[in-house]
C-alpha atoms as a PDB file:
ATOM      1  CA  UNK A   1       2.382 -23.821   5.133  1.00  0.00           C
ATOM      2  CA  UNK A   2       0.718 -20.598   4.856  1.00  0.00           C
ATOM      3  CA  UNK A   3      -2.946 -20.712   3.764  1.00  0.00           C
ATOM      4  CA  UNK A   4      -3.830 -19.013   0.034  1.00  0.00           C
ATOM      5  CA  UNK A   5      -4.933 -15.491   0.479  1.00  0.00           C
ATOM      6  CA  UNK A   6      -8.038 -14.555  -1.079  1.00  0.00           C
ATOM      7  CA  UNK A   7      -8.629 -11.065  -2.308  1.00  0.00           C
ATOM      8  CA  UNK A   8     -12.037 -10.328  -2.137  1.00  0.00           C
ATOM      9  CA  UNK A   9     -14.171  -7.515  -0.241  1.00  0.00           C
ATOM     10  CA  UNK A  10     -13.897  -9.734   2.887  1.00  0.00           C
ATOM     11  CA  UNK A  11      -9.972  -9.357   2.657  1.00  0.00           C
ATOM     12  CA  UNK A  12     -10.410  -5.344   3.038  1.00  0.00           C
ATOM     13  CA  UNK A  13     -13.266  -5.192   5.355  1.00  0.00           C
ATOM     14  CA  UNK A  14     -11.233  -5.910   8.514  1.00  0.00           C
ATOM     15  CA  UNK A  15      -9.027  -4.117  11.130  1.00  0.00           C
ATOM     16  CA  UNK A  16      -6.808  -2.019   8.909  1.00  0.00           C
ATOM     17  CA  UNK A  17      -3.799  -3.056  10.995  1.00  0.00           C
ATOM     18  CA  UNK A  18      -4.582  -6.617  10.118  1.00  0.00           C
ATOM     19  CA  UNK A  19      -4.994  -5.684   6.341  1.00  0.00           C
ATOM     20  CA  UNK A  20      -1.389  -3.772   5.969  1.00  0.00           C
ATOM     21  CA  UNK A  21      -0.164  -6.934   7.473  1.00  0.00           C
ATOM     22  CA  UNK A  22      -2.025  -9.445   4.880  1.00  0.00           C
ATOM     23  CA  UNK A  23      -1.251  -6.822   2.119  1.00  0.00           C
ATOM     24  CA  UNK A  24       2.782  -7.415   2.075  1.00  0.00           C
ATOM     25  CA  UNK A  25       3.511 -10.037  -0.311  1.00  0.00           C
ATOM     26  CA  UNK A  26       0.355  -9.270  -2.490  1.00  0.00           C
ATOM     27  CA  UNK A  27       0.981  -7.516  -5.485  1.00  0.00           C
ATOM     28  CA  UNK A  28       0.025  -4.498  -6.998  1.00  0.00           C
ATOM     29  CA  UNK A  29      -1.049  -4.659 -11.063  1.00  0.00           C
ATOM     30  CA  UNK A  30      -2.178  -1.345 -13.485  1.00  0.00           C
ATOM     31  CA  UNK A  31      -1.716  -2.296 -17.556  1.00  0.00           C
ATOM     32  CA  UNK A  32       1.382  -4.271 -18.525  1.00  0.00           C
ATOM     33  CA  UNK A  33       3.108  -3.228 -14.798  1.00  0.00           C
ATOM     34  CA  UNK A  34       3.058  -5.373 -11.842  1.00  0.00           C
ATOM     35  CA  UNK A  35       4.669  -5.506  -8.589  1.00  0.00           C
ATOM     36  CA  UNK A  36       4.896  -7.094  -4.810  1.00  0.00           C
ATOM     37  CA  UNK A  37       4.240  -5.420  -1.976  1.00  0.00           C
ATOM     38  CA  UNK A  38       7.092  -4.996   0.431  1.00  0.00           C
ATOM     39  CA  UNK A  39       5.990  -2.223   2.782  1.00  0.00           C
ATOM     40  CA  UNK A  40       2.658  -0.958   4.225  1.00  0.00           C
ATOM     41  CA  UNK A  41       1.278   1.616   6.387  1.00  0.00           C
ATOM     42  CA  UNK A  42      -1.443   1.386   8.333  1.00  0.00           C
ATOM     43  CA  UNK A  43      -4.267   4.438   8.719  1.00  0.00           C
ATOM     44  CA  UNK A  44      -7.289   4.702  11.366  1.00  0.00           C
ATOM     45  CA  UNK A  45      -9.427   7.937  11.702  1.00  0.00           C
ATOM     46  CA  UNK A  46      -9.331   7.462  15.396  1.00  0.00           C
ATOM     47  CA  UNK A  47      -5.403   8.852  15.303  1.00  0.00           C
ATOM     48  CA  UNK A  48      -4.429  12.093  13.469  1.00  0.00           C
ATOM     49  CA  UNK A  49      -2.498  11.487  10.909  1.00  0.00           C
ATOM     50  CA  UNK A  50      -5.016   9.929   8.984  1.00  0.00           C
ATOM     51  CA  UNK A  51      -7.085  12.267   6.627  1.00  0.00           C
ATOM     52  CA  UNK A  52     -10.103  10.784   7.983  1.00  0.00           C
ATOM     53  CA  UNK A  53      -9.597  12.021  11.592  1.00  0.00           C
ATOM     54  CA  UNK A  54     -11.385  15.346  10.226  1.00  0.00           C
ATOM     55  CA  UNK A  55     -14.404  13.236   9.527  1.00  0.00           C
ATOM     56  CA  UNK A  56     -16.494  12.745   6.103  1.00  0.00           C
ATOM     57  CA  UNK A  57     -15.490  15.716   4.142  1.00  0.00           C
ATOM     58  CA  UNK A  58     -15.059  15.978  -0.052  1.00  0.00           C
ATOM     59  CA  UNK A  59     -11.929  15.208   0.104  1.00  0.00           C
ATOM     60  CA  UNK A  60     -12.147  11.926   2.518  1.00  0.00           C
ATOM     61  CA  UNK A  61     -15.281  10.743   1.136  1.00  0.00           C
ATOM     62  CA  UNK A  62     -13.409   7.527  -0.216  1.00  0.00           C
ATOM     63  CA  UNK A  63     -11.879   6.954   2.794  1.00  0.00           C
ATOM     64  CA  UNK A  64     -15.670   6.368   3.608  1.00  0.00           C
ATOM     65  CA  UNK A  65     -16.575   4.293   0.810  1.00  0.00           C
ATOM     66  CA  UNK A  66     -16.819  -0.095   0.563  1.00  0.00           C
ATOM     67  CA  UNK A  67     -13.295  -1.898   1.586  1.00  0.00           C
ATOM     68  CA  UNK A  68     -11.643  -2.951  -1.428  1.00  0.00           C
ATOM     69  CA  UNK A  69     -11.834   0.379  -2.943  1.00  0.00           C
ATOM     70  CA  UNK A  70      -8.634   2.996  -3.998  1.00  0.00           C
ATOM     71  CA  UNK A  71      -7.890   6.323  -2.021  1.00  0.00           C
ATOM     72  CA  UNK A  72      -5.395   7.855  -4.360  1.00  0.00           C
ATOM     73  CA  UNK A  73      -4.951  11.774  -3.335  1.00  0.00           C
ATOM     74  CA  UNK A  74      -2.219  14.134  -4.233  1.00  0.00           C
ATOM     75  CA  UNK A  75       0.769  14.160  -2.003  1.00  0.00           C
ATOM     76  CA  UNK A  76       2.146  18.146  -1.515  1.00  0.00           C
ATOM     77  CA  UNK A  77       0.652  18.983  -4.925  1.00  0.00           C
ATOM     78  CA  UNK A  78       3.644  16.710  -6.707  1.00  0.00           C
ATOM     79  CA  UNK A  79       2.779  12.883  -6.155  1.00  0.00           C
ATOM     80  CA  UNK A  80      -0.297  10.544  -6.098  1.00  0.00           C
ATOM     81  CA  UNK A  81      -0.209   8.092  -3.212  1.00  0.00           C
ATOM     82  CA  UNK A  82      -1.948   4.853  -3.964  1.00  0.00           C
ATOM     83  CA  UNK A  83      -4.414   3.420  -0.660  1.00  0.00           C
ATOM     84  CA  UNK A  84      -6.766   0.519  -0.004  1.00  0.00           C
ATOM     85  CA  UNK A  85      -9.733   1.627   1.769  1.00  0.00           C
ATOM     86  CA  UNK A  86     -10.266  -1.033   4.622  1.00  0.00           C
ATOM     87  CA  UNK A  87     -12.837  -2.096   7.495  1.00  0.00           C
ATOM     88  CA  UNK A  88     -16.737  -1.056   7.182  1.00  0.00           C
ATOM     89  CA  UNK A  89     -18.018   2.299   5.116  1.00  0.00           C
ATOM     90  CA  UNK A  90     -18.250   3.818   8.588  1.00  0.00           C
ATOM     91  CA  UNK A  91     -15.172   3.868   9.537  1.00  0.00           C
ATOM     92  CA  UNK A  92     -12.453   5.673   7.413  1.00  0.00           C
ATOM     93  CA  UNK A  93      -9.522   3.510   7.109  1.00  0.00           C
ATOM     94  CA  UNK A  94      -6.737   2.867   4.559  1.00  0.00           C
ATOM     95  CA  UNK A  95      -3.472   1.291   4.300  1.00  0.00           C
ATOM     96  CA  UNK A  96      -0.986   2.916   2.172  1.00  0.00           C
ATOM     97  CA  UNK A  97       1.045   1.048  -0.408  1.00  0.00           C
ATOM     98  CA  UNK A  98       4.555   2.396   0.566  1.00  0.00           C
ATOM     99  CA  UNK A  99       6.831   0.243  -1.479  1.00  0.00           C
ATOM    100  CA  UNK A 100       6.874  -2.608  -4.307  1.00  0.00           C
ATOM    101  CA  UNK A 101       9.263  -5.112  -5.897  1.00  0.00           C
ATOM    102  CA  UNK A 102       8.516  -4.552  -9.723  1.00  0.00           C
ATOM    103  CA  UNK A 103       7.983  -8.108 -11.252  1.00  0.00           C
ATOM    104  CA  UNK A 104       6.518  -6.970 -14.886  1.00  0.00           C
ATOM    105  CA  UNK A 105       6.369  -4.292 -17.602  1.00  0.00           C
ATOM    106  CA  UNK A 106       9.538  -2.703 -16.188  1.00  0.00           C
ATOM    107  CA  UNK A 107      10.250  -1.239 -19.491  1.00  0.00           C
ATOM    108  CA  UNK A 108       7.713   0.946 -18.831  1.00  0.00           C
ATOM    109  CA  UNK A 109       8.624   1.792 -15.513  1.00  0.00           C
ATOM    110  CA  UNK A 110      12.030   2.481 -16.325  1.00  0.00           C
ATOM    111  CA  UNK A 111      10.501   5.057 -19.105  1.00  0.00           C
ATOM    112  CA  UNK A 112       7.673   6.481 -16.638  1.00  0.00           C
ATOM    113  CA  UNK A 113      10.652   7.203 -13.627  1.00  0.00           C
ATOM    114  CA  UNK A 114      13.650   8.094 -16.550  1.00  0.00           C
ATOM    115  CA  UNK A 115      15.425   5.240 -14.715  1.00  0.00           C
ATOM    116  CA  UNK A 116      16.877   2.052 -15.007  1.00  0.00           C
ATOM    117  CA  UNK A 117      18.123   0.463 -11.814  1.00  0.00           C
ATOM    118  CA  UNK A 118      14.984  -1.821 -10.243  1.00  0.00           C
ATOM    119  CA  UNK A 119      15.923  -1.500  -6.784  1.00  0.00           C
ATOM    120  CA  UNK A 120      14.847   2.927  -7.071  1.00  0.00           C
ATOM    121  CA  UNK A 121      11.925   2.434  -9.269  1.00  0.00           C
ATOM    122  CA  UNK A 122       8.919   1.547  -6.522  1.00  0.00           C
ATOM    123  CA  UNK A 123      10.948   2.278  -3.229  1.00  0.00           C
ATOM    124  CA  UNK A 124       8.516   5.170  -2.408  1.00  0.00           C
ATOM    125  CA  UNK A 125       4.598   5.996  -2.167  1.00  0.00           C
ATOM    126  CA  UNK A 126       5.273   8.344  -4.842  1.00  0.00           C
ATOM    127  CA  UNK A 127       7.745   6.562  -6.705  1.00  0.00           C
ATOM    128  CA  UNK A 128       5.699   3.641  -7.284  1.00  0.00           C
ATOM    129  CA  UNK A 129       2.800   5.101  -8.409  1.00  0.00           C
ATOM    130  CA  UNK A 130       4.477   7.103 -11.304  1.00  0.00           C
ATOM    131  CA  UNK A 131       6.354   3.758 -12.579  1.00  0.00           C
ATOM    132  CA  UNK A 132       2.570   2.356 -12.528  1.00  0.00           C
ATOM    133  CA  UNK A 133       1.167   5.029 -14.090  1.00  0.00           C
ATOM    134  CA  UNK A 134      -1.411   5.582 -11.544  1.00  0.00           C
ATOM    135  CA  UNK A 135      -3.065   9.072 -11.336  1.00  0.00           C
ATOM    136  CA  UNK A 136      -6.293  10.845 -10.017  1.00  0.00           C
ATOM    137  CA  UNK A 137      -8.296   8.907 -12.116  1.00  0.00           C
ATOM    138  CA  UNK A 138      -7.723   5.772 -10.329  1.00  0.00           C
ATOM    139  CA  UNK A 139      -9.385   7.465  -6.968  1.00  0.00           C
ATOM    140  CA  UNK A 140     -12.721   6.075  -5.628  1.00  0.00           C
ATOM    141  CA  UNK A 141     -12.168   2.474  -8.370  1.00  0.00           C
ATOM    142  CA  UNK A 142     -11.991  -1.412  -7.565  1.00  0.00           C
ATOM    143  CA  UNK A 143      -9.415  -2.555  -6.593  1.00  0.00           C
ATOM    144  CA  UNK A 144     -10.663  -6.212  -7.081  1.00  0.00           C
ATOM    145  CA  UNK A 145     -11.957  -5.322 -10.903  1.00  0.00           C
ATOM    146  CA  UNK A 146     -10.887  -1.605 -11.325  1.00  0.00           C
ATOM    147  CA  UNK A 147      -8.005  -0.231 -13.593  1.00  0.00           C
ATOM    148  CA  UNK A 148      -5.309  -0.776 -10.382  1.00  0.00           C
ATOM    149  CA  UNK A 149      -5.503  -4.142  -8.924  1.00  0.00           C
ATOM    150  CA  UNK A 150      -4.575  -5.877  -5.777  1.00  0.00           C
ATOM    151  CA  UNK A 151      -3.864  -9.630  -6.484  1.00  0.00           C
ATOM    152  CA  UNK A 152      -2.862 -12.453  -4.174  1.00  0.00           C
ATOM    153  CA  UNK A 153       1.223 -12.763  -3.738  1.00  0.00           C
ATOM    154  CA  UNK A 154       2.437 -14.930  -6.860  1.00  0.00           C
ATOM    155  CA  UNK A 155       2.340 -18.753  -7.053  1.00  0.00           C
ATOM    156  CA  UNK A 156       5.531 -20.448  -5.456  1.00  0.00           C
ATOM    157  CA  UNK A 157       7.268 -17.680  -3.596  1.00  0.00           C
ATOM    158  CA  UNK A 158       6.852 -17.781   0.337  1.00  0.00           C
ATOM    159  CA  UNK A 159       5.054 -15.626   2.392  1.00  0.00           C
ATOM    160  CA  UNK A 160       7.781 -12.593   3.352  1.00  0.00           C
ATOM    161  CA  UNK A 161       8.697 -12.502   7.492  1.00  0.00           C
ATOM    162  CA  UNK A 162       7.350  -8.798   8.348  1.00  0.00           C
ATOM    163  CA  UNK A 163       9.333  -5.565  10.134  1.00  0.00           C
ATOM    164  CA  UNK A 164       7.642  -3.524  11.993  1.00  0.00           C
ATOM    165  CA  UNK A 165       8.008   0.088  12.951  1.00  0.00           C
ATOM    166  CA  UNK A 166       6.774   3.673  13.047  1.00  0.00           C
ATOM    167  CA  UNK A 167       5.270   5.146  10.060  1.00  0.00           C
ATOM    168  CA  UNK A 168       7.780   7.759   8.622  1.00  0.00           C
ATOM    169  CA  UNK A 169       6.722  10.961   6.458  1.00  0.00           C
ATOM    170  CA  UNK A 170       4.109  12.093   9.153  1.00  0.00           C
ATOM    171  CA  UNK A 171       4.328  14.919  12.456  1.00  0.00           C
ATOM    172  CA  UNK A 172       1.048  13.232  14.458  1.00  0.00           C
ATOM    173  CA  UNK A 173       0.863   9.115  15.842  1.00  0.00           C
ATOM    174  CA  UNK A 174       4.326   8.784  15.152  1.00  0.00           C
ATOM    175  CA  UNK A 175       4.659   6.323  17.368  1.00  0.00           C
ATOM    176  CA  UNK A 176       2.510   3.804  16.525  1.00  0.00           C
ATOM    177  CA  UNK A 177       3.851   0.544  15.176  1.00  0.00           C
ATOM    178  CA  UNK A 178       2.297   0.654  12.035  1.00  0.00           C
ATOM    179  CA  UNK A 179       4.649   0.665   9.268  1.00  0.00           C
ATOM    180  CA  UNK A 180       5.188  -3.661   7.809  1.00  0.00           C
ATOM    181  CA  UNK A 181       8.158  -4.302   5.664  1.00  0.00           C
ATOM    182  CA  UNK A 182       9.415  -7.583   4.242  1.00  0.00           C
ATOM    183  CA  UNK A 183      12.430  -8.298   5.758  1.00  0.00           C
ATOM    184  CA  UNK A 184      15.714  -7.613   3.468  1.00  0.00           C
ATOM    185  CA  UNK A 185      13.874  -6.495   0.732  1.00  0.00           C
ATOM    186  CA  UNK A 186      16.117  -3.559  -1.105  1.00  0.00           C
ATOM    187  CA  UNK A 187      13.213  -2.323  -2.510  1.00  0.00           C
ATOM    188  CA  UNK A 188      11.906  -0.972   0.688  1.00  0.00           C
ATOM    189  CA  UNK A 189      11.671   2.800   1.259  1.00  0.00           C
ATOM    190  CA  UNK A 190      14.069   5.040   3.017  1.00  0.00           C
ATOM    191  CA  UNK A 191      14.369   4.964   5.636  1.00  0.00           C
ATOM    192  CA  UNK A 192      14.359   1.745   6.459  1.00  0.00           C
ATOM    193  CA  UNK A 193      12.323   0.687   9.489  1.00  0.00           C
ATOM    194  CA  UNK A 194      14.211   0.225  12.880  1.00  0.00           C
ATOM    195  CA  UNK A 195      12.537  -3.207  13.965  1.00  0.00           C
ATOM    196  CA  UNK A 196      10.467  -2.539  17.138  1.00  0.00           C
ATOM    197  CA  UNK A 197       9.571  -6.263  16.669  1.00  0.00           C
ATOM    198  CA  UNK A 198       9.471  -8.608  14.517  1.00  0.00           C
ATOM    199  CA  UNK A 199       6.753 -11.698  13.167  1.00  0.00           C
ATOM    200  CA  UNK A 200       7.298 -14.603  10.218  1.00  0.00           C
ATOM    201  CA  UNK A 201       3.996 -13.776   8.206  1.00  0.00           C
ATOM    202  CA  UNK A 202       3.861 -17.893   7.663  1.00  0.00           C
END
Protein backbone atom coordinates (compact mmCIF):
# COMPACT_ATOMS: atom_id res chain seq x y z
CA UNK A 1 0.00 0.00 0.00
CA UNK A 2 0.95 3.41 -0.83
CA UNK A 3 2.20 5.54 2.10
CA UNK A 4 -0.20 8.81 3.18
CA UNK A 5 1.03 11.89 1.50
CA UNK A 6 1.64 14.75 3.59
CA UNK A 7 1.21 18.24 2.30
CA UNK A 8 3.39 20.38 3.99
CA UNK A 9 6.35 22.82 2.81
CA UNK A 10 8.58 19.69 2.71
CA UNK A 11 6.12 18.18 0.01
CA UNK A 12 6.94 21.34 -2.39
CA UNK A 13 10.49 21.89 -1.60
CA UNK A 14 11.82 19.06 -3.81
CA UNK A 15 12.76 18.32 -7.48
CA UNK A 16 9.80 19.78 -9.32
CA UNK A 17 9.66 16.67 -11.51
CA UNK A 18 9.18 14.65 -8.39
CA UNK A 19 6.43 17.12 -7.11
CA UNK A 20 4.14 17.01 -10.51
CA UNK A 21 4.44 13.35 -9.95
CA UNK A 22 3.27 13.37 -6.06
CA UNK A 23 0.75 16.15 -7.05
CA UNK A 24 -1.68 13.77 -9.29
CA UNK A 25 -4.20 12.36 -7.11
CA UNK A 26 -4.07 15.36 -4.62
CA UNK A 27 -6.75 17.65 -4.86
CA UNK A 28 -7.22 21.06 -5.50
CA UNK A 29 -9.90 23.12 -2.98
CA UNK A 30 -10.99 27.22 -3.31
CA UNK A 31 -14.61 27.92 -1.29
CA UNK A 32 -17.33 25.29 -1.66
CA UNK A 33 -15.26 23.75 -5.02
CA UNK A 34 -12.97 20.90 -4.89
CA UNK A 35 -11.29 18.69 -7.23
CA UNK A 36 -8.46 15.81 -7.97
CA UNK A 37 -5.68 16.26 -9.79
CA UNK A 38 -5.37 14.23 -12.94
CA UNK A 39 -2.65 15.95 -14.95
CA UNK A 40 0.54 17.95 -14.18
CA UNK A 41 3.26 19.72 -15.82
CA UNK A 42 6.41 20.06 -14.72
CA UNK A 43 8.56 23.63 -14.96
CA UNK A 44 12.49 24.22 -14.27
CA UNK A 45 14.21 27.62 -15.05
CA UNK A 46 17.12 25.69 -16.37
CA UNK A 47 14.83 24.91 -19.77
CA UNK A 48 12.99 27.70 -21.67
CA UNK A 49 9.75 27.35 -21.47
CA UNK A 50 9.56 28.14 -18.03
CA UNK A 51 9.01 31.91 -17.16
CA UNK A 52 11.78 31.67 -14.83
CA UNK A 53 14.48 30.91 -17.46
CA UNK A 54 14.63 34.90 -17.81
CA UNK A 55 15.69 35.01 -14.22
CA UNK A 56 14.11 37.04 -11.10
CA UNK A 57 12.13 39.66 -12.80
CA UNK A 58 8.50 41.37 -11.47
CA UNK A 59 6.75 39.20 -13.10
CA UNK A 60 8.62 35.77 -11.91
CA UNK A 61 9.26 36.93 -8.54
CA UNK A 62 6.87 34.09 -7.16
CA UNK A 63 8.37 31.68 -9.07
CA UNK A 64 11.21 32.72 -6.57
CA UNK A 65 9.34 32.69 -3.49
CA UNK A 66 9.01 29.51 -0.47
CA UNK A 67 7.67 26.00 -2.07
CA UNK A 68 4.20 25.62 -1.21
CA UNK A 69 3.29 28.91 -2.54
CA UNK A 70 0.73 29.82 -5.83
CA UNK A 71 2.11 31.23 -9.25
CA UNK A 72 -1.15 32.17 -10.85
CA UNK A 73 -0.33 34.57 -14.04
CA UNK A 74 -2.50 35.45 -16.93
CA UNK A 75 -2.44 33.12 -19.84
CA UNK A 76 -2.60 35.34 -23.45
CA UNK A 77 -4.44 38.10 -21.56
CA UNK A 78 -7.77 35.63 -21.33
CA UNK A 79 -7.06 32.85 -18.59
CA UNK A 80 -5.36 32.50 -15.14
CA UNK A 81 -3.23 29.38 -14.87
CA UNK A 82 -3.03 28.02 -11.38
CA UNK A 83 1.00 26.75 -10.26
CA UNK A 84 2.72 25.37 -7.18
CA UNK A 85 5.96 26.93 -6.69
CA UNK A 86 8.41 23.97 -5.87
CA UNK A 87 12.17 23.21 -4.74
CA UNK A 88 14.26 26.03 -2.71
CA UNK A 89 13.55 30.09 -3.12
CA UNK A 90 16.59 29.96 -5.39
CA UNK A 91 15.56 28.12 -7.83
CA UNK A 92 12.37 29.08 -9.84
CA UNK A 93 10.27 26.11 -10.26
CA UNK A 94 6.54 25.31 -10.60
CA UNK A 95 4.33 22.62 -11.63
CA UNK A 96 1.25 23.55 -13.38
CA UNK A 97 -2.14 22.17 -12.44
CA UNK A 98 -3.31 21.13 -15.99
CA UNK A 99 -6.43 19.20 -15.26
CA UNK A 100 -8.93 18.12 -12.30
CA UNK A 101 -11.77 15.68 -11.61
CA UNK A 102 -14.39 18.04 -9.86
CA UNK A 103 -15.54 16.16 -6.63
CA UNK A 104 -17.56 19.24 -4.85
CA UNK A 105 -19.50 22.49 -5.30
CA UNK A 106 -20.10 21.62 -8.96
CA UNK A 107 -23.10 23.76 -8.95
CA UNK A 108 -20.95 26.40 -8.95
CA UNK A 109 -18.74 25.26 -11.48
CA UNK A 110 -21.34 24.49 -13.79
CA UNK A 111 -22.54 28.36 -13.24
CA UNK A 112 -18.80 29.82 -13.33
CA UNK A 113 -18.06 27.71 -17.00
CA UNK A 114 -22.12 28.14 -18.29
CA UNK A 115 -21.85 24.33 -18.42
CA UNK A 116 -23.14 21.28 -17.24
CA UNK A 117 -21.38 18.14 -18.40
CA UNK A 118 -18.42 17.24 -15.58
CA UNK A 119 -16.15 15.62 -17.85
CA UNK A 120 -15.47 19.69 -19.81
CA UNK A 121 -15.58 21.62 -16.67
CA UNK A 122 -11.65 21.26 -15.31
CA UNK A 123 -10.13 19.50 -18.48
CA UNK A 124 -7.86 22.58 -19.06
CA UNK A 125 -5.32 25.01 -17.13
CA UNK A 126 -7.74 27.60 -17.92
CA UNK A 127 -10.80 25.78 -17.62
CA UNK A 128 -10.26 24.75 -14.21
CA UNK A 129 -9.38 27.74 -12.76
CA UNK A 130 -12.58 29.66 -13.89
CA UNK A 131 -14.92 26.68 -12.47
CA UNK A 132 -12.75 27.40 -9.14
CA UNK A 133 -13.03 30.79 -9.25
CA UNK A 134 -9.43 31.42 -8.99
CA UNK A 135 -8.08 34.84 -10.19
CA UNK A 136 -5.01 37.23 -9.76
CA UNK A 137 -5.66 37.55 -6.35
CA UNK A 138 -4.75 34.12 -5.50
CA UNK A 139 -0.95 34.86 -6.90
CA UNK A 140 1.99 34.85 -4.41
CA UNK A 141 -0.77 32.91 -1.35
CA UNK A 142 -0.47 29.48 0.64
CA UNK A 143 -1.26 26.96 -0.73
CA UNK A 144 -1.16 24.93 2.59
CA UNK A 145 -3.44 27.80 4.49
CA UNK A 146 -4.17 30.34 1.63
CA UNK A 147 -7.60 30.94 -0.16
CA UNK A 148 -6.61 27.90 -2.93
CA UNK A 149 -5.53 24.79 -1.30
CA UNK A 150 -3.64 21.72 -2.15
CA UNK A 151 -4.86 18.75 0.05
CA UNK A 152 -3.75 15.14 0.20
CA UNK A 153 -5.81 12.75 -2.46
CA UNK A 154 -9.18 11.76 -0.57
CA UNK A 155 -9.52 8.93 1.98
CA UNK A 156 -10.20 5.42 0.29
CA UNK A 157 -9.53 5.97 -3.37
CA UNK A 158 -6.11 4.48 -4.69
CA UNK A 159 -3.26 6.18 -5.74
CA UNK A 160 -3.89 6.82 -9.84
CA UNK A 161 -1.07 4.76 -12.24
CA UNK A 162 0.65 7.93 -14.05
CA UNK A 163 1.14 8.74 -18.13
CA UNK A 164 3.76 10.38 -19.10
CA UNK A 165 4.55 12.61 -22.02
CA UNK A 166 5.57 15.94 -23.51
CA UNK A 167 4.12 19.03 -22.19
CA UNK A 168 1.66 20.43 -24.87
CA UNK A 169 0.73 24.31 -25.28
CA UNK A 170 4.51 25.34 -25.42
CA UNK A 171 7.23 26.08 -28.74
CA UNK A 172 10.66 25.54 -26.38
CA UNK A 173 11.63 21.87 -24.25
CA UNK A 174 9.03 20.22 -26.01
CA UNK A 175 10.47 17.25 -25.62
CA UNK A 176 10.88 16.68 -22.27
CA UNK A 177 8.80 14.06 -20.53
CA UNK A 178 7.18 16.18 -18.26
CA UNK A 179 3.56 16.18 -18.63
CA UNK A 180 1.80 13.17 -15.65
CA UNK A 181 -1.72 12.12 -16.28
CA UNK A 182 -3.81 9.55 -14.43
CA UNK A 183 -4.39 6.92 -16.59
CA UNK A 184 -8.11 6.80 -18.20
CA UNK A 185 -9.18 9.67 -16.54
CA UNK A 186 -11.79 11.62 -19.08
CA UNK A 187 -11.16 14.55 -17.37
CA UNK A 188 -7.72 14.92 -18.72
CA UNK A 189 -6.89 17.72 -21.18
CA UNK A 190 -6.72 17.58 -24.89
CA UNK A 191 -4.78 16.31 -26.15
CA UNK A 192 -4.31 13.48 -24.46
CA UNK A 193 -0.74 12.41 -23.75
CA UNK A 194 0.87 9.75 -26.12
CA UNK A 195 2.51 7.46 -23.33
CA UNK A 196 6.33 7.68 -23.73
CA UNK A 197 6.24 5.42 -20.61
CA UNK A 198 4.41 4.53 -18.16
CA UNK A 199 4.71 4.00 -13.87
CA UNK A 200 1.82 2.69 -11.15
CA UNK A 201 2.18 5.75 -8.67
CA UNK A 202 1.56 2.84 -5.76
Amino acid sequence: MAAAIVIDRGFFARDVVEVARDLVGCTVRHGEARGRIVETEAYHHREPACHAYVGRTARTATLFGAPGTAYVYRSYGIHALLNAVCEDEQTGAAVLIRALEPLAGLEGMRARRGMSHPEALCSGPGKLTQALGIGLACNATSLLDGPVRIEPPPAGLARPRLVVGTRVGITRATELPWRFCAAGSRHVSRPRPAPIARRNAA
